[in-house]
C-alpha atoms as a PDB file:
ATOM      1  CA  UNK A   1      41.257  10.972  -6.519  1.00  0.00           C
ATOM      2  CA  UNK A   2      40.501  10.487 -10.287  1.00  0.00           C
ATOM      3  CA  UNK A   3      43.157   8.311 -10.239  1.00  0.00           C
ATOM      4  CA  UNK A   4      41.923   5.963  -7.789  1.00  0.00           C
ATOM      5  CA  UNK A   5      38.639   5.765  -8.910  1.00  0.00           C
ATOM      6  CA  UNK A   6      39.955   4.877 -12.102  1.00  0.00           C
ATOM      7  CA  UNK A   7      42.036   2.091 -10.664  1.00  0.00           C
ATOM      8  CA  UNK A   8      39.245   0.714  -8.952  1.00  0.00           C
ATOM      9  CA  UNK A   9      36.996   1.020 -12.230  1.00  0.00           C
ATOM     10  CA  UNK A  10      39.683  -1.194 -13.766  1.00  0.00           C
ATOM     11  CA  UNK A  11      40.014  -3.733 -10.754  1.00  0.00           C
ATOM     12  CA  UNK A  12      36.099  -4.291 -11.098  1.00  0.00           C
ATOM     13  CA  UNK A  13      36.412  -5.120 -14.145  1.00  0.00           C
ATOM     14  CA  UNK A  14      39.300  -7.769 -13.610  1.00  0.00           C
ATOM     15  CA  UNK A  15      37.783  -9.183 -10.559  1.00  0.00           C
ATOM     16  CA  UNK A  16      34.103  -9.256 -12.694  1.00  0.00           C
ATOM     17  CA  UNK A  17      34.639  -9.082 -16.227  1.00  0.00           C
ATOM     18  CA  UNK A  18      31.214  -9.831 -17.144  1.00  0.00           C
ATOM     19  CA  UNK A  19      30.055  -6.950 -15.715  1.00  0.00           C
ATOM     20  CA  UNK A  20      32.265  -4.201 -18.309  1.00  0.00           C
ATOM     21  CA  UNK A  21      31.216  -5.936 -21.286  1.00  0.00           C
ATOM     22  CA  UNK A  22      28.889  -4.347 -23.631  1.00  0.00           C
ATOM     23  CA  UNK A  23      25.196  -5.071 -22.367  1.00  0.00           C
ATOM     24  CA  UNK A  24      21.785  -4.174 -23.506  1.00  0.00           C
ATOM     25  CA  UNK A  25      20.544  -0.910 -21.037  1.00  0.00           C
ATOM     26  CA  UNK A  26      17.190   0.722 -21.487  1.00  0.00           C
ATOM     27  CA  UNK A  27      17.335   4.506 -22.349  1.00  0.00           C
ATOM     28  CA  UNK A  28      13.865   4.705 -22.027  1.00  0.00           C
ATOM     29  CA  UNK A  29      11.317   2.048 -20.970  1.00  0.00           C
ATOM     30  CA  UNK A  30       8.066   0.984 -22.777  1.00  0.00           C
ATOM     31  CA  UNK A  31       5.086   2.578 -21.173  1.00  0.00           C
ATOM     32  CA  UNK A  32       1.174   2.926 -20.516  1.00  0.00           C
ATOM     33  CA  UNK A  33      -0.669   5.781 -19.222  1.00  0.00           C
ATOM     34  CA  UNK A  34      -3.739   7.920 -18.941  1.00  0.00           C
ATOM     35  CA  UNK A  35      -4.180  10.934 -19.422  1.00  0.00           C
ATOM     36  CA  UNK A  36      -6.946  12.613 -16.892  1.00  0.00           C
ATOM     37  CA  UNK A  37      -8.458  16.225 -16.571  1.00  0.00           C
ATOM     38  CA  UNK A  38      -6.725  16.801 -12.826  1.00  0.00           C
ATOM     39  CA  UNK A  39     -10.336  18.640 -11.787  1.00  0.00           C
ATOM     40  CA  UNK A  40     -12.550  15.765 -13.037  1.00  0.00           C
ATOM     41  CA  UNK A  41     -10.918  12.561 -13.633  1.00  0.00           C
ATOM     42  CA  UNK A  42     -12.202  12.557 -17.180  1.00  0.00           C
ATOM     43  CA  UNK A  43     -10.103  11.446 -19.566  1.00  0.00           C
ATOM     44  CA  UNK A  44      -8.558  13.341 -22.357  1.00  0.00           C
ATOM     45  CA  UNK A  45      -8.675  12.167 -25.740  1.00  0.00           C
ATOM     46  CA  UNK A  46      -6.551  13.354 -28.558  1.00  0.00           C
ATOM     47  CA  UNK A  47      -3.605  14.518 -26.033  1.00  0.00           C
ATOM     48  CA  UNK A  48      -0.122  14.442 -27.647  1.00  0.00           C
ATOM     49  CA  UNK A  49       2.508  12.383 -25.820  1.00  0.00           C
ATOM     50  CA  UNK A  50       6.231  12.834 -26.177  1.00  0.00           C
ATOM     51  CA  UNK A  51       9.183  11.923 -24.143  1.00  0.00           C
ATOM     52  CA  UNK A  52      12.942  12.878 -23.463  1.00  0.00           C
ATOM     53  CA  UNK A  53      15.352   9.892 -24.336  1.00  0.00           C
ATOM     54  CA  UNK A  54      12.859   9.112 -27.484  1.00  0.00           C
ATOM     55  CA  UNK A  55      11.759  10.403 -30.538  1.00  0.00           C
ATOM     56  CA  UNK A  56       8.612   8.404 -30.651  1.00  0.00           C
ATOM     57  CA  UNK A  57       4.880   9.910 -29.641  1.00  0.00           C
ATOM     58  CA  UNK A  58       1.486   8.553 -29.561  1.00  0.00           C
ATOM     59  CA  UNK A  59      -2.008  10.275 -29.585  1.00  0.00           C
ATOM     60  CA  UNK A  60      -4.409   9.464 -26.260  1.00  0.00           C
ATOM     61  CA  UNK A  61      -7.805   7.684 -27.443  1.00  0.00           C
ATOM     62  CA  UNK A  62     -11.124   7.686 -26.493  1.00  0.00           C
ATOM     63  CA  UNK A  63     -10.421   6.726 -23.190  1.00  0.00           C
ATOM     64  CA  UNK A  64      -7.137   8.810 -22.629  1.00  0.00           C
ATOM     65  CA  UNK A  65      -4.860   5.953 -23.135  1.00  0.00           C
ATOM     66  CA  UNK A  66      -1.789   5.868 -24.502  1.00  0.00           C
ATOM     67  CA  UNK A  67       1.809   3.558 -25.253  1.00  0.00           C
ATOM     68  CA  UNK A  68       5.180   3.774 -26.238  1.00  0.00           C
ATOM     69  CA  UNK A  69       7.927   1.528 -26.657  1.00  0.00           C
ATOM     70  CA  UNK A  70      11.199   1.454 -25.469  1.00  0.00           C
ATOM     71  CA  UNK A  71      14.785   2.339 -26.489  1.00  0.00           C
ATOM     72  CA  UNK A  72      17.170  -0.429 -25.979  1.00  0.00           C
ATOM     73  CA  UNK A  73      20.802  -0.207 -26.968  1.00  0.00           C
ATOM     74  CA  UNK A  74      24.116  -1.369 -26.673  1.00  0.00           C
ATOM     75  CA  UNK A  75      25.812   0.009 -24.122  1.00  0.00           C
ATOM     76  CA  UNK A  76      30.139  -0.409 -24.087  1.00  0.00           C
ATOM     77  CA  UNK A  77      30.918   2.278 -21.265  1.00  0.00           C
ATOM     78  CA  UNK A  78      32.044   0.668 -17.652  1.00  0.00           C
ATOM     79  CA  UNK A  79      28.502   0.726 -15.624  1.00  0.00           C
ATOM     80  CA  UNK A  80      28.214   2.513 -12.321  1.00  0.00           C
ATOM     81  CA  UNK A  81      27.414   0.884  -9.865  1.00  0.00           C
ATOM     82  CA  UNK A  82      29.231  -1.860 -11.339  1.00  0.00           C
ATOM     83  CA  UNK A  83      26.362  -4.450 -11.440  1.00  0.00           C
ATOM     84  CA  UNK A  84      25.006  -1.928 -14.163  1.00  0.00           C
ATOM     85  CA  UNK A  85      21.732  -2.289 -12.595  1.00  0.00           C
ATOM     86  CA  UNK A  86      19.884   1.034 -11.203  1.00  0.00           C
ATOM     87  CA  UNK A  87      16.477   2.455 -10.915  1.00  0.00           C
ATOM     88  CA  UNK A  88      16.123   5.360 -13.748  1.00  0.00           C
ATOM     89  CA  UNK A  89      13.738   7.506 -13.789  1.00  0.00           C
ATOM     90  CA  UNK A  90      12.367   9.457 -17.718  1.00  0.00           C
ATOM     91  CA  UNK A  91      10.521  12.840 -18.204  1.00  0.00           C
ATOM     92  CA  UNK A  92       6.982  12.154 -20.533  1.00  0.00           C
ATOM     93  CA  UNK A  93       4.918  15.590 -21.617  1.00  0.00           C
ATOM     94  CA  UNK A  94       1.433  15.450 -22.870  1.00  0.00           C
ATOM     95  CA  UNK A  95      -0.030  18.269 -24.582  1.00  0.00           C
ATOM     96  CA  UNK A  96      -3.773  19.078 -25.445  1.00  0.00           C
ATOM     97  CA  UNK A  97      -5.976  22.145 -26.512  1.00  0.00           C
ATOM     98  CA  UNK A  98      -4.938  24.530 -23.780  1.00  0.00           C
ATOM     99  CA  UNK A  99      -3.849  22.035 -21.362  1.00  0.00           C
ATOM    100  CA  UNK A 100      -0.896  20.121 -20.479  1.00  0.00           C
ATOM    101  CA  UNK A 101       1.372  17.981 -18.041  1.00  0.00           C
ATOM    102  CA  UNK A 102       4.391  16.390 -16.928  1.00  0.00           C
ATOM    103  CA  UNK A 103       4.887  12.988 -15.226  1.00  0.00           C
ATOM    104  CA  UNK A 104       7.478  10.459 -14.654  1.00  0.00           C
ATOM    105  CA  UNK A 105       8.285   6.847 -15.692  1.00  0.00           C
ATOM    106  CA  UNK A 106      10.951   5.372 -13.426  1.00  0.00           C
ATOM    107  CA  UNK A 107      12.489   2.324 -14.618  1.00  0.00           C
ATOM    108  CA  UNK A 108      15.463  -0.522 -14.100  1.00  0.00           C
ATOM    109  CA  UNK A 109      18.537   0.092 -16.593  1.00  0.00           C
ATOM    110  CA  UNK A 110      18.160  -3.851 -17.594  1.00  0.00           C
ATOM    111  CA  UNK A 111      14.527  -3.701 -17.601  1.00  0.00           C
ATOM    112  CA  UNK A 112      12.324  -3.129 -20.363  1.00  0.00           C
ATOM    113  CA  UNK A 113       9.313  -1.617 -18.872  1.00  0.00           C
ATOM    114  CA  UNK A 114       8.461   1.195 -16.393  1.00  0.00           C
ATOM    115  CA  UNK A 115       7.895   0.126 -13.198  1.00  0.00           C
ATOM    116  CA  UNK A 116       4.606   1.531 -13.453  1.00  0.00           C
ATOM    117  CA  UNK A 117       1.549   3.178 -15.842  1.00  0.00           C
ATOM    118  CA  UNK A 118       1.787   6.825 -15.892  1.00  0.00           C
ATOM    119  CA  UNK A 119      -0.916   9.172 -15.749  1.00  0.00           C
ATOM    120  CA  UNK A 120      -1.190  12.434 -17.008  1.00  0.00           C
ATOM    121  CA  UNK A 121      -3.241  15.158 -14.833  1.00  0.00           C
ATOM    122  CA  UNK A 122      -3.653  17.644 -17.000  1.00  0.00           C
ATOM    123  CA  UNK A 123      -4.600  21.583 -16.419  1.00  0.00           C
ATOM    124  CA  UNK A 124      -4.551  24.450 -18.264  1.00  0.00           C
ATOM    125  CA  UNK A 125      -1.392  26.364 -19.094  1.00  0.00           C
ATOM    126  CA  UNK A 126      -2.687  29.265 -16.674  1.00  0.00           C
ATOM    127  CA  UNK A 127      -3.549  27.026 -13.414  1.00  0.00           C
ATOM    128  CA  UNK A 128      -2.649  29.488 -10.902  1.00  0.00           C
ATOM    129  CA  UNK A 129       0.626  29.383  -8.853  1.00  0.00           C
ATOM    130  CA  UNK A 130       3.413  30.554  -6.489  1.00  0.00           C
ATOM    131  CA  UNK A 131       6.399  31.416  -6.840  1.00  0.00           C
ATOM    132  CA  UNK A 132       7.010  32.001  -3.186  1.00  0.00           C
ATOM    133  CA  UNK A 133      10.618  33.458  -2.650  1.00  0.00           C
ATOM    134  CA  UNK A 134      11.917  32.863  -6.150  1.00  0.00           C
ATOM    135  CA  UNK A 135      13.679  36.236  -7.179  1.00  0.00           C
ATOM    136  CA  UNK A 136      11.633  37.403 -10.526  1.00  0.00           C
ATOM    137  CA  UNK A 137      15.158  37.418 -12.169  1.00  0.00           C
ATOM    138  CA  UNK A 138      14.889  33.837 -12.112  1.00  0.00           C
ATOM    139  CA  UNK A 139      13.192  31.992 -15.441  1.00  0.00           C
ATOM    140  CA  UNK A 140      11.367  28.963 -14.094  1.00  0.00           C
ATOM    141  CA  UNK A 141      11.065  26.325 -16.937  1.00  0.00           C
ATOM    142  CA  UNK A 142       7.489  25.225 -17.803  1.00  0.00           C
ATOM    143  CA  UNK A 143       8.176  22.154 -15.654  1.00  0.00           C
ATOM    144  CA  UNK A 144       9.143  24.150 -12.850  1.00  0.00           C
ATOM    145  CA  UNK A 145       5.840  26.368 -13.094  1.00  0.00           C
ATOM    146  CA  UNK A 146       3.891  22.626 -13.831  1.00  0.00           C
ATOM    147  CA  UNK A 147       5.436  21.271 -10.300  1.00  0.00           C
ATOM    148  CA  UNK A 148       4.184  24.657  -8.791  1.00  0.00           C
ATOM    149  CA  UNK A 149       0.720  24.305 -10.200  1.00  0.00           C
ATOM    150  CA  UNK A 150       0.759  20.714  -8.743  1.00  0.00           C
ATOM    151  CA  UNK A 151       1.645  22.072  -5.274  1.00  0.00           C
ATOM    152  CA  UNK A 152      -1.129  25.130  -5.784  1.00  0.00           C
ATOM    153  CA  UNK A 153      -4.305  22.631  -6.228  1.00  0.00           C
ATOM    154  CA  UNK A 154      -7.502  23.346  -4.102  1.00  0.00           C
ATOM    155  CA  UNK A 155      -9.090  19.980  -4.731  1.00  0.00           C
ATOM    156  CA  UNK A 156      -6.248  17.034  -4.916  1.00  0.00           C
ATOM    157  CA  UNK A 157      -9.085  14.321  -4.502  1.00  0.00           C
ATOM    158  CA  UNK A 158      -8.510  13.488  -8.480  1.00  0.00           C
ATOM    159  CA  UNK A 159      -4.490  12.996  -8.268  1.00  0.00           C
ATOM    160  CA  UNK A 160      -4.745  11.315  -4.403  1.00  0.00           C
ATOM    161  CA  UNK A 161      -7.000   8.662  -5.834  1.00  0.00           C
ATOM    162  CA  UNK A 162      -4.995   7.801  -8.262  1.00  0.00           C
ATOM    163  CA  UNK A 163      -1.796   8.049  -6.388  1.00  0.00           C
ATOM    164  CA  UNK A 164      -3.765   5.394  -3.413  1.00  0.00           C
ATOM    165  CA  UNK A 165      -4.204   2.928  -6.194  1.00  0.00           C
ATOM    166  CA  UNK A 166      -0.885   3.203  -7.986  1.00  0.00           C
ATOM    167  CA  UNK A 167       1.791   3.709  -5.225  1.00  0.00           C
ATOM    168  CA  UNK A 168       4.765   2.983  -7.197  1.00  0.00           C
ATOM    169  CA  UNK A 169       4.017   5.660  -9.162  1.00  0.00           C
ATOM    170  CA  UNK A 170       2.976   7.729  -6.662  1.00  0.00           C
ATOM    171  CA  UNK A 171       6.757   6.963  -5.368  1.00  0.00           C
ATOM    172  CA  UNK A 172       8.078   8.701  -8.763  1.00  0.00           C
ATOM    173  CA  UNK A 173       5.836  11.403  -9.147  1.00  0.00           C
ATOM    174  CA  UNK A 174       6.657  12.299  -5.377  1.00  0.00           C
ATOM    175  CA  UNK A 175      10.165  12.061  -6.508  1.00  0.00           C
ATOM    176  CA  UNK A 176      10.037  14.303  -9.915  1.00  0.00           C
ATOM    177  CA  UNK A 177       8.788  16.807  -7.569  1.00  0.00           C
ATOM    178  CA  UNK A 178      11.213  16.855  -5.220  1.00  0.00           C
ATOM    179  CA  UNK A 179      13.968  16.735  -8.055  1.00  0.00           C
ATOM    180  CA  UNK A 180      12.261  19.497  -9.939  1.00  0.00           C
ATOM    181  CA  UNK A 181      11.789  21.967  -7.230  1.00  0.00           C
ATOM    182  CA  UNK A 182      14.205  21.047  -3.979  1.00  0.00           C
ATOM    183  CA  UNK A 183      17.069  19.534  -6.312  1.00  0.00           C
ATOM    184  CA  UNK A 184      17.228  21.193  -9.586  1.00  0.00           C
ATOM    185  CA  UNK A 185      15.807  24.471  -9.446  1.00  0.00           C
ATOM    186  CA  UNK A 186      18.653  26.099  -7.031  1.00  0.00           C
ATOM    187  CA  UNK A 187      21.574  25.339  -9.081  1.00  0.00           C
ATOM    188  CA  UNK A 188      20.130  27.589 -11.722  1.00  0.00           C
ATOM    189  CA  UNK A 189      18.177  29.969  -8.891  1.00  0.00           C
ATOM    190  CA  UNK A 190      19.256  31.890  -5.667  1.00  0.00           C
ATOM    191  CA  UNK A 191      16.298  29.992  -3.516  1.00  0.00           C
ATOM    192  CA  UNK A 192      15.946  30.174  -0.140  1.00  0.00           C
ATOM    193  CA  UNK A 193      16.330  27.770   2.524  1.00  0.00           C
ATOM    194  CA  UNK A 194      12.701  28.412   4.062  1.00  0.00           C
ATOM    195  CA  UNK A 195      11.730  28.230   0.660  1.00  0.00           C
ATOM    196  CA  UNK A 196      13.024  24.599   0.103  1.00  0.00           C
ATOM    197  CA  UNK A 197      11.900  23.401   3.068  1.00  0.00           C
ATOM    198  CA  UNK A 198       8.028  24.707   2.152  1.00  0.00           C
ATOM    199  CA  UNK A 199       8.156  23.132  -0.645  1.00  0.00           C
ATOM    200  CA  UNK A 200       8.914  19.975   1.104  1.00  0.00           C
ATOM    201  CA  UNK A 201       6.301  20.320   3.515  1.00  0.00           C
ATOM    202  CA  UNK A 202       3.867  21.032   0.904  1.00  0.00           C
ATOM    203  CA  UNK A 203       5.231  17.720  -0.961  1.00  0.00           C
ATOM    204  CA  UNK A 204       4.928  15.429   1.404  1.00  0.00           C
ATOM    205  CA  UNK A 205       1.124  16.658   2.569  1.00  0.00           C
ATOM    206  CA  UNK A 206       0.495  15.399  -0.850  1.00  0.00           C
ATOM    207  CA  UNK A 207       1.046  12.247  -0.348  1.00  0.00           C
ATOM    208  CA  UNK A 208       0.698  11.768   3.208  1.00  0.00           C
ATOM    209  CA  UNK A 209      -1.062   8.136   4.179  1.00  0.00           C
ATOM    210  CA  UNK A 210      -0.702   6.772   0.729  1.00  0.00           C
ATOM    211  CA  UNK A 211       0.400   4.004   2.221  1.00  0.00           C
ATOM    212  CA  UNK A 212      -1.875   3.408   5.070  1.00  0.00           C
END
């Protein structure tokens, strides 16, 4: 099997040599955001940003805004899918006095930009949650307990509104969810079936008639 996929690696790039040469591919894409208290909408000034893929941060201002720029390089290995072209998706973390958050940037490998701003909805470090059928043996990362506070929210009003106006990135956050909790989470945890399939439930009620 290696084999052949290795021979057919090698016939792609005879047939379309353009396509293994070394290109420019976006590690991480040059982004905007907010970041919003998730009970309020207010924004959050002096929140540090940070990101996986870059070593770069920025400080939120007055309004809770934010940028960073993106990480370009060379890339020399044979692309899959050949084209090189994909839809990537980057982990950003912003941190303030006793609160904090996740969210997602999704991008295009060739592309310089995410495919959409990013907010921020930030809550406290002790927003309550469930763990639901996840064996106490099991150490849930803080972006695993930060997926579960998402799903535990009384009052969703702030995130919904933001998700109705920005549906592209209501796409990826819908998506880091599912990849945090449904995808990720059981190859390091002994979870449940029924479990999964809550979760799912309880995913797509959030963003149920986005799109409508």
């Amino acid at each position: 099997m290696i084999r052949f996929l290795a021979a057919a690696l090698i016939g792609a790039c005879l047939l379309l040599p353009a396509a293994c040469q070394s290109r420019d591919k976006t590690y991480f894409p040059a982004v905007e955001g907010t970041a919003i208290d998730v009970s309020t909408g207010s924004p959050v000034e002096g929140a540090t940003i940070s990101a996986e893929r870059t070593d770069e941060t920025a400080i939120t201002g007055a309004e809770g805004r934010f940028s960073l720029s993106a990480v370009i390089a060379v890339d020399k290995s044979i692309p899959l899918p050949v084209s090189g072209v994909y839809r990537d998706s980057a982990t950003l973390e912003a941190q303030a006095d006793g609160a904090r958050a996740y969210s997602p940037a999704d991008f295009i490998s060739v592309g310089a930009g995410a495919l959409s701003p990013v907010t921020f909805f930030m809550m406290g470090w002790d927003a309550p949650y469930t763990r639901g059928d996840v064996p106490e043996a099991c150490e849930l990362s803080d972006q695993d307990v930060y997926a579960l506070q998402v799903l535990g929210l009384e009052d969703r009003g702030v995130m919904r509104g933001v998700f109705a106006r920005e549906l592209e990135f209501a796409f990826a956050f819908q998506n880091w969810l599912d990849q945090r909790l449904v995808r990720k989470l059981p190859k390091s945890c002994d979870v449940a079936l029924p479990q999964l399939m809550t979760w799912l439930e309880e995913i797509d009620t959030l963003f149920d008639g986005l799109g409508n």
